[in-house]
C-alpha atoms as a PDB file:
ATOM      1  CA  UNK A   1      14.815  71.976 -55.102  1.00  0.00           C
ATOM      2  CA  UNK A   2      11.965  71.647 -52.587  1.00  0.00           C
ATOM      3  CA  UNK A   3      12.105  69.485 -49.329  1.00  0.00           C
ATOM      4  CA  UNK A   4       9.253  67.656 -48.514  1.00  0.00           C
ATOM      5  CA  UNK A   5       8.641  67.354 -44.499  1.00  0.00           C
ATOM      6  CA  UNK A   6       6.420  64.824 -42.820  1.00  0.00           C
ATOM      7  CA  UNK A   7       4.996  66.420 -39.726  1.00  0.00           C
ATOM      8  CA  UNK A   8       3.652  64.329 -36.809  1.00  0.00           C
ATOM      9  CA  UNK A   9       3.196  66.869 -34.112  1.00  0.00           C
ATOM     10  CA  UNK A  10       0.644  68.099 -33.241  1.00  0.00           C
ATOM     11  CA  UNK A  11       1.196  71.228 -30.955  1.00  0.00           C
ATOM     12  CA  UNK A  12       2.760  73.479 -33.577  1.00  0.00           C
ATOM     13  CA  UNK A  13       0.492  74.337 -36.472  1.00  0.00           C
ATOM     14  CA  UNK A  14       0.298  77.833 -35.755  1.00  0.00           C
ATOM     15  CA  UNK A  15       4.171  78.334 -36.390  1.00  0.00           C
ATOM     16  CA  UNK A  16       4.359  75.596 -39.435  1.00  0.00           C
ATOM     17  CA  UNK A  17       4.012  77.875 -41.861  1.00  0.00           C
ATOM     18  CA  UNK A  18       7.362  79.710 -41.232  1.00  0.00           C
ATOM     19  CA  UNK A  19       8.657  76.351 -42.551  1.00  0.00           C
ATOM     20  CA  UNK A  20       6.475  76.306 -45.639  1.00  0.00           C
ATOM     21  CA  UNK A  21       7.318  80.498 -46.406  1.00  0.00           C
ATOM     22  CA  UNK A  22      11.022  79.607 -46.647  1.00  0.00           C
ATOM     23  CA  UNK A  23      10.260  76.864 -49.615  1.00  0.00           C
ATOM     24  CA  UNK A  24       9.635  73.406 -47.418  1.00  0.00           C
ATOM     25  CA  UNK A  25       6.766  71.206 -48.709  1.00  0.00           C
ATOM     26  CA  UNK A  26       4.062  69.923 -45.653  1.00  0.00           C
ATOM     27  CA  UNK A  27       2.776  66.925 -45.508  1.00  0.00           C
ATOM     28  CA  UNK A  28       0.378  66.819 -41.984  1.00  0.00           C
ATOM     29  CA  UNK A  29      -0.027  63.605 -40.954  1.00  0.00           C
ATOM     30  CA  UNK A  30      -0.966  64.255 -37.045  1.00  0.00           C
ATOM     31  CA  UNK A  31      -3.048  61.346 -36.158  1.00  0.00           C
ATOM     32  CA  UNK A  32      -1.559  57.647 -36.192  1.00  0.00           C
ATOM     33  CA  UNK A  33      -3.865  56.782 -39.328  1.00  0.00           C
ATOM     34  CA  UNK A  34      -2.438  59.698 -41.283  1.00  0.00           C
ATOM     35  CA  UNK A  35       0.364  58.997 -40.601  1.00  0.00           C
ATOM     36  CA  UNK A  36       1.059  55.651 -41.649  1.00  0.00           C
ATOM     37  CA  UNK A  37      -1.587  56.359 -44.986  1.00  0.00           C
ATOM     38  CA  UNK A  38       1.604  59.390 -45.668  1.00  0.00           C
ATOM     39  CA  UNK A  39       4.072  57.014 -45.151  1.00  0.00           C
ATOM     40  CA  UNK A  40       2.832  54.539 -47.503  1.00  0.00           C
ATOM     41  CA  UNK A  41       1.507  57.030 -50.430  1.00  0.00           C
ATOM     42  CA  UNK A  42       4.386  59.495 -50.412  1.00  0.00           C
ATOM     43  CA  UNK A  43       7.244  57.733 -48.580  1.00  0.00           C
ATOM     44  CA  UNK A  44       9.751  57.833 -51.757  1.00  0.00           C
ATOM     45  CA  UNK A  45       8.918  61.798 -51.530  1.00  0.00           C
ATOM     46  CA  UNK A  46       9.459  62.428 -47.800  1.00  0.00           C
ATOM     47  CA  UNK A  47      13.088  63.998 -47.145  1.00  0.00           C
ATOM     48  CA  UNK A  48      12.493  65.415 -43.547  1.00  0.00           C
ATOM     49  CA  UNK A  49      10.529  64.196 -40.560  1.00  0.00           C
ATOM     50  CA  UNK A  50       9.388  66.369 -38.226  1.00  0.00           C
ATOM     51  CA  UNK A  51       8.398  64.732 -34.906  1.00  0.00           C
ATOM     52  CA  UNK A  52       8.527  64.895 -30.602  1.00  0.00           C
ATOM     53  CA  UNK A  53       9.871  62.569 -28.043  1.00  0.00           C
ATOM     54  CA  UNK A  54       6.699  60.044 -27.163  1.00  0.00           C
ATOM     55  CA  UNK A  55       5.843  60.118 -30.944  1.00  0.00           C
ATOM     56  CA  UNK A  56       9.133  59.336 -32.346  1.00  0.00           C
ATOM     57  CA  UNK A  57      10.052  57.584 -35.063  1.00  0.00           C
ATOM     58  CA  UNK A  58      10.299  53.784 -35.539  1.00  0.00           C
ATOM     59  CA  UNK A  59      12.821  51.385 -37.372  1.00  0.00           C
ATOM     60  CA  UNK A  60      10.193  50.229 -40.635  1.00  0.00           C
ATOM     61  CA  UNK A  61       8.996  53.357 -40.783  1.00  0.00           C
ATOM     62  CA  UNK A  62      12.443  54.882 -41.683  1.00  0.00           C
ATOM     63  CA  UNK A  63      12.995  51.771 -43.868  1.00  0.00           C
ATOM     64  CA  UNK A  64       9.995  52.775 -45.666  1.00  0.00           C
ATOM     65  CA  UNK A  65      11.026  56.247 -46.698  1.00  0.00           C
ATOM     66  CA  UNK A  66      13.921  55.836 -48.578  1.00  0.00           C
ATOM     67  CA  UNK A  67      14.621  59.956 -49.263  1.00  0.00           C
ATOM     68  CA  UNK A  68      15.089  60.076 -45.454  1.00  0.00           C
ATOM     69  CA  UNK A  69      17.861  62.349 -44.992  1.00  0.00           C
ATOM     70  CA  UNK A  70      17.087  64.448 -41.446  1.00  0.00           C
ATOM     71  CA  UNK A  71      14.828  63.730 -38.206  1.00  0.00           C
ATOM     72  CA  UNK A  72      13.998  66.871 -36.218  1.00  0.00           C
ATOM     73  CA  UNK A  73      12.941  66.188 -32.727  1.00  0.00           C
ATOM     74  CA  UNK A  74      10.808  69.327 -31.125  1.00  0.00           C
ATOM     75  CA  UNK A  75      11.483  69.246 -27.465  1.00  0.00           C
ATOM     76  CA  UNK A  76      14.750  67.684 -25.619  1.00  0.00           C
ATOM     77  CA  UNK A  77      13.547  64.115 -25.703  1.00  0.00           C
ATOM     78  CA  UNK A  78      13.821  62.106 -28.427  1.00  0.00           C
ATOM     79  CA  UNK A  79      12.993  58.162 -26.201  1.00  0.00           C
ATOM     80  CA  UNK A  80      11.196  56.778 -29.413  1.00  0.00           C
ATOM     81  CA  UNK A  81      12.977  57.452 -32.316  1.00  0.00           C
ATOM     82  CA  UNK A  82      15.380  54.492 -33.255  1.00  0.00           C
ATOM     83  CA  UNK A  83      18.940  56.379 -33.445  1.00  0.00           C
ATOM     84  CA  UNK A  84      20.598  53.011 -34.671  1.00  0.00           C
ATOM     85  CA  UNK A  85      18.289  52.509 -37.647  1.00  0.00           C
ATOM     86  CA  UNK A  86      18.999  56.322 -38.364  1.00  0.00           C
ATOM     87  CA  UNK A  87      22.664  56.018 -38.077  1.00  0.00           C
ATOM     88  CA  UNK A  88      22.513  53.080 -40.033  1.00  0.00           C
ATOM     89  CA  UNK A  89      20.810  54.787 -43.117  1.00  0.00           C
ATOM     90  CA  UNK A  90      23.132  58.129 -42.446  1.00  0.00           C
ATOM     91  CA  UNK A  91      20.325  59.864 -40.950  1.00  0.00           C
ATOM     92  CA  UNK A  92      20.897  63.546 -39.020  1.00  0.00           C
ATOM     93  CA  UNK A  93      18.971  63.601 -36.040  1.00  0.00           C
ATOM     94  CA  UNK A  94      18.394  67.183 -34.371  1.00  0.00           C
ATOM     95  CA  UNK A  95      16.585  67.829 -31.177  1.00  0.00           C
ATOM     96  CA  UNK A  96      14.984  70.972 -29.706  1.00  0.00           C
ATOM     97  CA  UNK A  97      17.111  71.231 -26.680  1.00  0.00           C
ATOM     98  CA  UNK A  98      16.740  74.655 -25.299  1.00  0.00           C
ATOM     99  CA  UNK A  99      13.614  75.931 -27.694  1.00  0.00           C
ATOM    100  CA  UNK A 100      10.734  75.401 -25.180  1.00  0.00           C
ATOM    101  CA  UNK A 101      13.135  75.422 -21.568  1.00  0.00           C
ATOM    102  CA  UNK A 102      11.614  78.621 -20.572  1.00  0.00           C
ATOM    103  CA  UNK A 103       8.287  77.635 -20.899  1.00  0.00           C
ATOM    104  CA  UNK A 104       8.999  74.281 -18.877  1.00  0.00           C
ATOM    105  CA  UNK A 105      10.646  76.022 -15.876  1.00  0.00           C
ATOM    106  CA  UNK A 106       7.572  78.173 -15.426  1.00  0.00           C
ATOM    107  CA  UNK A 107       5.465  75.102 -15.769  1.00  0.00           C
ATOM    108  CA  UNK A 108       7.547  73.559 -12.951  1.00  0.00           C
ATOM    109  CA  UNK A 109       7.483  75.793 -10.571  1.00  0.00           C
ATOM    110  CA  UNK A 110       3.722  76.879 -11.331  1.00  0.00           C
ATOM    111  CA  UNK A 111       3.142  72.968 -10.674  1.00  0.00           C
ATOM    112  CA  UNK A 112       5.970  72.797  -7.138  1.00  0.00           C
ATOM    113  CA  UNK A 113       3.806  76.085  -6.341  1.00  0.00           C
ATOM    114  CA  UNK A 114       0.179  74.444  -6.776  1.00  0.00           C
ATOM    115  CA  UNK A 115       1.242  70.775  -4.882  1.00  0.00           C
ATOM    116  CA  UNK A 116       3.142  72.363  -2.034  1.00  0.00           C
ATOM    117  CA  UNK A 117       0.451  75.369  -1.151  1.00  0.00           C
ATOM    118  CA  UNK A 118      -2.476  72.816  -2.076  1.00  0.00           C
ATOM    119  CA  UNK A 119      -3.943  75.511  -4.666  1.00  0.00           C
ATOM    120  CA  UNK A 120      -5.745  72.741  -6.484  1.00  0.00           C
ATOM    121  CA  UNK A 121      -7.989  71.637  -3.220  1.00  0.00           C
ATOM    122  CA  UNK A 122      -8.438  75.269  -2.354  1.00  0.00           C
ATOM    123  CA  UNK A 123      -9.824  76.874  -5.340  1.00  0.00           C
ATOM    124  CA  UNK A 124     -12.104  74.050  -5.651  1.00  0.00           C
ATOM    125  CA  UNK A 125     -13.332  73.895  -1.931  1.00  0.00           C
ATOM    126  CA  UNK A 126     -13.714  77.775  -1.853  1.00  0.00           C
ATOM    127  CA  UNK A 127     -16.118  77.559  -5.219  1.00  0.00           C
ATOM    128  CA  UNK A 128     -18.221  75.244  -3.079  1.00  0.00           C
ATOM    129  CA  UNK A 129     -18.629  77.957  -0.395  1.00  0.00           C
ATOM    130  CA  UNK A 130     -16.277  76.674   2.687  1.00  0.00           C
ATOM    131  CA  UNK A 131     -13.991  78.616   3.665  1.00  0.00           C
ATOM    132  CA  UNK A 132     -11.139  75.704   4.455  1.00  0.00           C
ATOM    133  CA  UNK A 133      -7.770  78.094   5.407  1.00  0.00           C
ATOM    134  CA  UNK A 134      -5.418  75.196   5.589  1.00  0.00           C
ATOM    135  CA  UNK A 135      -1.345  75.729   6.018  1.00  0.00           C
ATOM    136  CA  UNK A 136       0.746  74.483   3.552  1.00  0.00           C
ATOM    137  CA  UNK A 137       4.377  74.425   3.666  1.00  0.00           C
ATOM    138  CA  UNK A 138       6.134  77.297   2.409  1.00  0.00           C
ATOM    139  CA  UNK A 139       8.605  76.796  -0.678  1.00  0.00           C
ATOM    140  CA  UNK A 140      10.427  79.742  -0.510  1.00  0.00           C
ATOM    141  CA  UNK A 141      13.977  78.645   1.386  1.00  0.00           C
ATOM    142  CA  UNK A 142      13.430  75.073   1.214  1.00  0.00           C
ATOM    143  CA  UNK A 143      16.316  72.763  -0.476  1.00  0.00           C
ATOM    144  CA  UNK A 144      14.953  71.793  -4.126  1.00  0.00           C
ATOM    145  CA  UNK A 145      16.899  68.765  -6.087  1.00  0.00           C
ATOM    146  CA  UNK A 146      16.805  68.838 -10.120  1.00  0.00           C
ATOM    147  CA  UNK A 147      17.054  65.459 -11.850  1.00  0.00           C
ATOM    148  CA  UNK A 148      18.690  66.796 -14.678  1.00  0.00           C
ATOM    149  CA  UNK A 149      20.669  70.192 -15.210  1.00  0.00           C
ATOM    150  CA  UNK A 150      20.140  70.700 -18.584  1.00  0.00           C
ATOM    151  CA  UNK A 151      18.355  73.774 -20.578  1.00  0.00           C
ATOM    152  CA  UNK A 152      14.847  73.093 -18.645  1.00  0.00           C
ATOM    153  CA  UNK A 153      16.721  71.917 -15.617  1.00  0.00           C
ATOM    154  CA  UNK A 154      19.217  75.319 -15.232  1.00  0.00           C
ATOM    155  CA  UNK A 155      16.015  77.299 -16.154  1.00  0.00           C
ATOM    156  CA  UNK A 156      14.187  75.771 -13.123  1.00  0.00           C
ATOM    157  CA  UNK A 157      17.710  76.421 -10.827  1.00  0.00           C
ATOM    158  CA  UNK A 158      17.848  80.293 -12.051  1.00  0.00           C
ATOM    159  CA  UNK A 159      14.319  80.891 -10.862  1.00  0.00           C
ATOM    160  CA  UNK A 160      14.304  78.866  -7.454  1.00  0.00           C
ATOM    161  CA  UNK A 161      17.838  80.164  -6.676  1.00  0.00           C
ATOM    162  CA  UNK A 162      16.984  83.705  -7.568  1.00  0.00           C
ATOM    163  CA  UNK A 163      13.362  83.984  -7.240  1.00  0.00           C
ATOM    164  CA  UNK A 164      12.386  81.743  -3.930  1.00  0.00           C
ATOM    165  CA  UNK A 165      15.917  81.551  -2.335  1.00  0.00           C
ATOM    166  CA  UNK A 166      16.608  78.049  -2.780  1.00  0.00           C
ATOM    167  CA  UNK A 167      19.392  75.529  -1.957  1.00  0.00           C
ATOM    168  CA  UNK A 168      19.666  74.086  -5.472  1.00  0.00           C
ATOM    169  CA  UNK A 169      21.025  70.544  -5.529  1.00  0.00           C
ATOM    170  CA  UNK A 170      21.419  68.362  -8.664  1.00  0.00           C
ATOM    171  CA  UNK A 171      22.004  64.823 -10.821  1.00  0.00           C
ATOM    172  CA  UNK A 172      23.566  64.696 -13.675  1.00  0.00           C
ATOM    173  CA  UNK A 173      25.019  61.725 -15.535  1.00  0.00           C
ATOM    174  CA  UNK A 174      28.738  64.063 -14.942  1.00  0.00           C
ATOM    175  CA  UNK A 175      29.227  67.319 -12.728  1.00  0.00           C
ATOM    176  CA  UNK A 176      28.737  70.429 -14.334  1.00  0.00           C
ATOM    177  CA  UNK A 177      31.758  72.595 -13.775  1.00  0.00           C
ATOM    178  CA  UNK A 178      30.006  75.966 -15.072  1.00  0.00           C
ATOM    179  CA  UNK A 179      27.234  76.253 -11.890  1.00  0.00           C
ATOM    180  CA  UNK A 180      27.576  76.666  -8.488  1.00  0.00           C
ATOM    181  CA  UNK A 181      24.689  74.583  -7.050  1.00  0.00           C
ATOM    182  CA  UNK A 182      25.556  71.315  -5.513  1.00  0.00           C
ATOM    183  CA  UNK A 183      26.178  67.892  -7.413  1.00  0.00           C
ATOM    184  CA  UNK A 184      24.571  64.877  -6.128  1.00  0.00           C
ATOM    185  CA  UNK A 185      26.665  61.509  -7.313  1.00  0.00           C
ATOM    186  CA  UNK A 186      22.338  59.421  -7.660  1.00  0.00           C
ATOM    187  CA  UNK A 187      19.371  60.420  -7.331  1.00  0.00           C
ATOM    188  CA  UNK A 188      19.144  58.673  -4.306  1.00  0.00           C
ATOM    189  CA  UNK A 189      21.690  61.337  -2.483  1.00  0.00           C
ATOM    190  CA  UNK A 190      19.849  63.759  -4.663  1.00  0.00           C
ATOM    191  CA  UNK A 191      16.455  62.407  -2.667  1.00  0.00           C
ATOM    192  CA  UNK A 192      17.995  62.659   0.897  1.00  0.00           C
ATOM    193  CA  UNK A 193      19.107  66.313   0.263  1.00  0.00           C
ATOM    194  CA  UNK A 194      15.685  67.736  -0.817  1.00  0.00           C
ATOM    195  CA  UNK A 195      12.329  69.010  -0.030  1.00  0.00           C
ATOM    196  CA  UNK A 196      11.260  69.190  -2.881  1.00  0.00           C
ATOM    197  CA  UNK A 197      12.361  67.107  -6.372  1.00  0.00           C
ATOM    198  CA  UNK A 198      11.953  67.832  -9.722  1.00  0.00           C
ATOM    199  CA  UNK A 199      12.710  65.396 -12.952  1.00  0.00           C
ATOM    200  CA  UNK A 200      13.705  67.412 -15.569  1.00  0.00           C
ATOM    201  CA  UNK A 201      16.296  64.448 -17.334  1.00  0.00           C
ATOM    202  CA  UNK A 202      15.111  62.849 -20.767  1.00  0.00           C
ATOM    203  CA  UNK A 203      13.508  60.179 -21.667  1.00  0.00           C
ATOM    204  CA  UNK A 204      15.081  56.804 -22.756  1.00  0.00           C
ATOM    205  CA  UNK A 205      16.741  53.605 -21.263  1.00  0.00           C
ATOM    206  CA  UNK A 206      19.583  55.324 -19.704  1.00  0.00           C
ATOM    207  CA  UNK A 207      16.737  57.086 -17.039  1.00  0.00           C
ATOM    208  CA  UNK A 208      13.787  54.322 -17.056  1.00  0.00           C
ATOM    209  CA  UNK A 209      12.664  54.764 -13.642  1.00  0.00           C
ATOM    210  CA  UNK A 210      15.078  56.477 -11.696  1.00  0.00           C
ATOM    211  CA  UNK A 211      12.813  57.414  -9.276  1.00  0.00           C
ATOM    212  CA  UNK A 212      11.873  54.784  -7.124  1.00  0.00           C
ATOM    213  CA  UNK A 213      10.551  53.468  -3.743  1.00  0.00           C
ATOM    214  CA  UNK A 214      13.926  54.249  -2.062  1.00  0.00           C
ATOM    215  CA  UNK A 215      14.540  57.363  -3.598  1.00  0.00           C
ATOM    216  CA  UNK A 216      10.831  58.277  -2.682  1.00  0.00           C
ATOM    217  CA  UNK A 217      11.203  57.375   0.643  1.00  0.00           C
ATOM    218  CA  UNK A 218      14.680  59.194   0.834  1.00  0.00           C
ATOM    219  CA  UNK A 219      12.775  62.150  -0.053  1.00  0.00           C
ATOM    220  CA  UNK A 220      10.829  61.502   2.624  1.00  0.00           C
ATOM    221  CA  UNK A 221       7.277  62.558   3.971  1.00  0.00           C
ATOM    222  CA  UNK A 222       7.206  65.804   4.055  1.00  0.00           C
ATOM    223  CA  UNK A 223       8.963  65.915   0.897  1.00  0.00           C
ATOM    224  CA  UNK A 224       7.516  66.693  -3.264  1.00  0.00           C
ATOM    225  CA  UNK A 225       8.005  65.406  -6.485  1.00  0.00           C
ATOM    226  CA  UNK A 226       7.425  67.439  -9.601  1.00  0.00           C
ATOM    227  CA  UNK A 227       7.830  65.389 -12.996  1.00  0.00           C
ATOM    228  CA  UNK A 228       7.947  68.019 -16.126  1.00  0.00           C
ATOM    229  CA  UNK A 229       9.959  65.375 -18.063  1.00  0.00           C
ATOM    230  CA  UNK A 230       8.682  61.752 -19.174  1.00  0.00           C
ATOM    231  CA  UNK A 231       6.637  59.676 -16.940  1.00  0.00           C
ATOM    232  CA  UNK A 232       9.171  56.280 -17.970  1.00  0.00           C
ATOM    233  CA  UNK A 233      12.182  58.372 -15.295  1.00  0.00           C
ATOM    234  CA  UNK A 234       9.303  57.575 -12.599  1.00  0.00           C
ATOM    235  CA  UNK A 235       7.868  54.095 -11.036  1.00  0.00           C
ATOM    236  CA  UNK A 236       4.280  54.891 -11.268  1.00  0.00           C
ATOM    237  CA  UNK A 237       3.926  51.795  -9.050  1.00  0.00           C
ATOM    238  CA  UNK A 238       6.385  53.191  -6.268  1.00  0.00           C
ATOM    239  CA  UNK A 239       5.019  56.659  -6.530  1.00  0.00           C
ATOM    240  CA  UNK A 240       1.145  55.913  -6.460  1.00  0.00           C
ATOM    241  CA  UNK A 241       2.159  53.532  -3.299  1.00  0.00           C
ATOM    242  CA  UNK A 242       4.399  56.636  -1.857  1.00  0.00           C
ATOM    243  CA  UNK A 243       1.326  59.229  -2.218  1.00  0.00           C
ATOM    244  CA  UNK A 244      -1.068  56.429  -1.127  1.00  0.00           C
ATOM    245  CA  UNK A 245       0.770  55.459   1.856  1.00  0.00           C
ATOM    246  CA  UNK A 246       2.315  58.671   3.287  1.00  0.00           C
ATOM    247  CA  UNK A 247       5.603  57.927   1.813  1.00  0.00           C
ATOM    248  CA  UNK A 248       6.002  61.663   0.270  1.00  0.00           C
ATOM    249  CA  UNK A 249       3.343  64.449   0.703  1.00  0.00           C
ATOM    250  CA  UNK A 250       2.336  65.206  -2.624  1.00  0.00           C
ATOM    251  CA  UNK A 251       3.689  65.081  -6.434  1.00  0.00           C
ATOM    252  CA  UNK A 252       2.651  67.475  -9.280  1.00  0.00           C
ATOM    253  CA  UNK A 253       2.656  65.717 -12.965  1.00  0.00           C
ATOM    254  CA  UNK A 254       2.833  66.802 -16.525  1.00  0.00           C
ATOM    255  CA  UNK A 255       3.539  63.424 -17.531  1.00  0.00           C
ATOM    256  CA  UNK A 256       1.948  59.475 -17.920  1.00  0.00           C
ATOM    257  CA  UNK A 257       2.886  56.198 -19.165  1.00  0.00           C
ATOM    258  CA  UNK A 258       0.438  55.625 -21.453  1.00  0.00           C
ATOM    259  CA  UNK A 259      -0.804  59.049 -22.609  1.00  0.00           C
ATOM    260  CA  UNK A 260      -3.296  60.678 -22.967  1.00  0.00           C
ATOM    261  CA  UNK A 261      -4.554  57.652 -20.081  1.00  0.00           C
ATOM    262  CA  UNK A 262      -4.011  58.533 -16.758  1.00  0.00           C
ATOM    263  CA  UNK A 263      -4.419  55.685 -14.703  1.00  0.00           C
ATOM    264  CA  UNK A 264      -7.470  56.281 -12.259  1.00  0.00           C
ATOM    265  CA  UNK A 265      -5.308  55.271  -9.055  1.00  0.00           C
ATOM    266  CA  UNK A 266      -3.192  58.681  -9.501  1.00  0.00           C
ATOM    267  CA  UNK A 267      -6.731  60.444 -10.403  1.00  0.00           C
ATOM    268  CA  UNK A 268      -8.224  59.148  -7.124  1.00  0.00           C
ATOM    269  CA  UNK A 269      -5.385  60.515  -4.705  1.00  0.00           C
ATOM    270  CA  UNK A 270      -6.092  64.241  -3.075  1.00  0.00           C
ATOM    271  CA  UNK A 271      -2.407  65.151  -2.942  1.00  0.00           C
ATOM    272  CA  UNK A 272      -1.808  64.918  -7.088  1.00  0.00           C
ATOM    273  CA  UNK A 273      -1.845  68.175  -8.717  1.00  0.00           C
ATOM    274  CA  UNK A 274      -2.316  66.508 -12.502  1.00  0.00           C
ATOM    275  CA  UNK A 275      -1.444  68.715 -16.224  1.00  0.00           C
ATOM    276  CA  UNK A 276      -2.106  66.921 -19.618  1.00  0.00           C
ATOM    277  CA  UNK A 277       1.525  67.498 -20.719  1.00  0.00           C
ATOM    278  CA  UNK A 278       1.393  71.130 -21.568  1.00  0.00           C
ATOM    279  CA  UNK A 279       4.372  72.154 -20.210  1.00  0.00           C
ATOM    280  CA  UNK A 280       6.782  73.133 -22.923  1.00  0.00           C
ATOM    281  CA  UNK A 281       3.643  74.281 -24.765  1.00  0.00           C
ATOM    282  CA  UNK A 282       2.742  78.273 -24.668  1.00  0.00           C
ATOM    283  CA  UNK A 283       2.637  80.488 -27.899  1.00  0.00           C
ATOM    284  CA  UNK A 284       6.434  81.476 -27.403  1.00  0.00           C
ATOM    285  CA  UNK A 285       7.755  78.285 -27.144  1.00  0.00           C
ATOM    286  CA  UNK A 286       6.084  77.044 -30.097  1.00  0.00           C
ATOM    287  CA  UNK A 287       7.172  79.504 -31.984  1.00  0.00           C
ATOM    288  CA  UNK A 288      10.736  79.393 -31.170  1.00  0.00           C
ATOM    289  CA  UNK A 289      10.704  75.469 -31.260  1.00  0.00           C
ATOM    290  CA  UNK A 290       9.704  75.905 -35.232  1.00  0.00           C
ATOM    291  CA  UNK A 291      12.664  78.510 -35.646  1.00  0.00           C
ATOM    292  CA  UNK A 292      15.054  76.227 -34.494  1.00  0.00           C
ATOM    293  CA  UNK A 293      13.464  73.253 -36.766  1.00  0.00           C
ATOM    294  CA  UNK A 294      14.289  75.830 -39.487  1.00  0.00           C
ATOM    295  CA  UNK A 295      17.343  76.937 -38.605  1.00  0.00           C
ATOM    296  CA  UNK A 296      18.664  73.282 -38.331  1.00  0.00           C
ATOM    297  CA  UNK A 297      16.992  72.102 -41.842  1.00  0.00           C
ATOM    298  CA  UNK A 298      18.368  75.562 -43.701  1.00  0.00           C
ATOM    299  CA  UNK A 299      21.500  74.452 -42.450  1.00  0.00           C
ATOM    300  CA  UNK A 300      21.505  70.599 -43.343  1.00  0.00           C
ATOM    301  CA  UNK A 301      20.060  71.201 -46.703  1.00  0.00           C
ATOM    302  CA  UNK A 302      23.356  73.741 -47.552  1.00  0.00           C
ATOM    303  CA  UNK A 303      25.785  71.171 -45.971  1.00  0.00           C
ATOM    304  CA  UNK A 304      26.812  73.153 -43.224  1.00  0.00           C
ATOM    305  CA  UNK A 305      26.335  71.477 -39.209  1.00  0.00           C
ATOM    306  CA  UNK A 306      22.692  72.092 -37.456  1.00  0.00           C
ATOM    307  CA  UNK A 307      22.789  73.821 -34.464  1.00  0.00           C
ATOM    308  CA  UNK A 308      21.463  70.724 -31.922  1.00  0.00           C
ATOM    309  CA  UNK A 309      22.898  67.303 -33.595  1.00  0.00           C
ATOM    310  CA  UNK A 310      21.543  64.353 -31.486  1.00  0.00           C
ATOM    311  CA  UNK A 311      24.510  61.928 -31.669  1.00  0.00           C
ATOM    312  CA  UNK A 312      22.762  58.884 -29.362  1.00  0.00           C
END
């Protein structure tokens, strides 16, 4: 029997038809009309939803597709599907923790890279013929906190430990007892032990705005803040204030509230190096992030476990 898959991404198409060559019906519904015009015409038909983080997957629209029987979540976060109205209706959810963490890591430290040595300001002041040779901090040796050790945030540790010579400090909601970088018990202790500070932790309630005006100023003025993870773990408030006022020296962002917005008072500041989300995104990572989707649907639809099971 086929499986029929609503997909809401958008970011994947190139990969999608591994999905459809091993027997799985697509229904593309990529734009917020399409997709509630799928959900209404072919809701009764829809067995699988494939979907990311800030798109999720909401409580009527999982009333209103009765076949639901698995949600897979590309990317770590899943913030906006409803996990109780899935549990409720007996619903797998499956996340693509690990699939894209490579990708990410480079993103993060391209971005820590960029902010720190000012690249940004440079390129763009040398293409208007001055010849500005300012000095920027270096990041080799410098102390760098991860908010978050999980797949992206151990793939960021491996390359500033190994690659720039790093003091690697971290939060986690509990210690890891398989690394040997230093736990942090907040990410205000986190703050006071770092140059630099990367968010790496998911989405959700649990992590709503973590980072705020003390643990910006703990990181203090000469300190960074990368954000490769959802904008909701940062005060936007407290960090445009920070940057404004001379709380922190820079921050690098992949990530907004209200995307694809970015609000003008972060656009307006010379020490933001800004990305439109495109961190987990290169060819590779797409690609793997469908072969895990397939893996984990192969395996649901023969009644065996999937590999990444979000359980809430």
């Amino acid at each position: 029997m086929t499986q029929t898959v609503l997909v809401l991404v958008e970011t994947v198409d190139a990969y999608l038809p591994l999905l459809e060559s091993n027997g799985f019906r697509l229904i593309r519904a990529q734009t917020p009309a399409l997709r509630a015009e799928a959900i209404a015409r072919h809701g009764s038909e829809i067995d699988a939803v494939l979907t990311r983080g800030p798109l999720g997957l909401y409580a009527d629209e999982i009333a209103a597709l009765p076949a639901l029987k698995i949600i897979c979540v590309i990317g770590a976060g899943y913030e906006q599907v409803d996990l109780a109205a899935a549990a409720a209706q007996g619903i797998t959810v499956t996340n693509g923790a690990g699939a894209n963490a490579k990708a990410v890591a480079d993103h993060a430290m391209a971005l820590l890279l960029a902010v720190v040595r000012d690249i940004p300001r440079a390129d763009a002041s040398t293409r208007r013929g001055e010849w500005n040779r300012v000095i920027s901090p270096s990041v080799s040796g410098k102390r760098l906190g991860i908010l978050g050790l999980g797949a992206v945030g151990l793939a960021i540790a491996k390359r500033a430990a190994q690659g720039f010579d790093m003091q690697v400090s971290y939060h986690n909601r509990n210690p890891r007892t398989d690394v040997v970088y230093h736990y942090c018990d907040s990410p205000l202790a986190l703050a006071r032990e770092s140059d630099f500070l990367i968010v790496a932790t998911p989405g959700g309630a649990n992590t709503r705005q973590l980072i705020d005006r003390p643990v910006l100023e703990a990181l203090g003025a000469e300190g960074f803040l990368v954000n490769i993870a959802r904008a909701s773990v940062v005060s936007t408030t407290d960090l445009v204030e920070a940057l404004a006022n001379g709380v922190i020296a820079g921050a690098a962002l992949d990530v907004f509230d209200e995307e694809p917005a970015v609000p003008v008072t972060l656009k307006a500041l010379p020490n933001v190096v800004l990305t439109p989300h495109v961190a987990g995104q290169s060819p590779e990572a797409a690609r793997d992030t469908v072969q895990l989707v397939l893996k984990n649907l192969q395996a649901f639809f023969a009644g065996e476990p999937v590999l990444t099971p979000v359980t809430g």
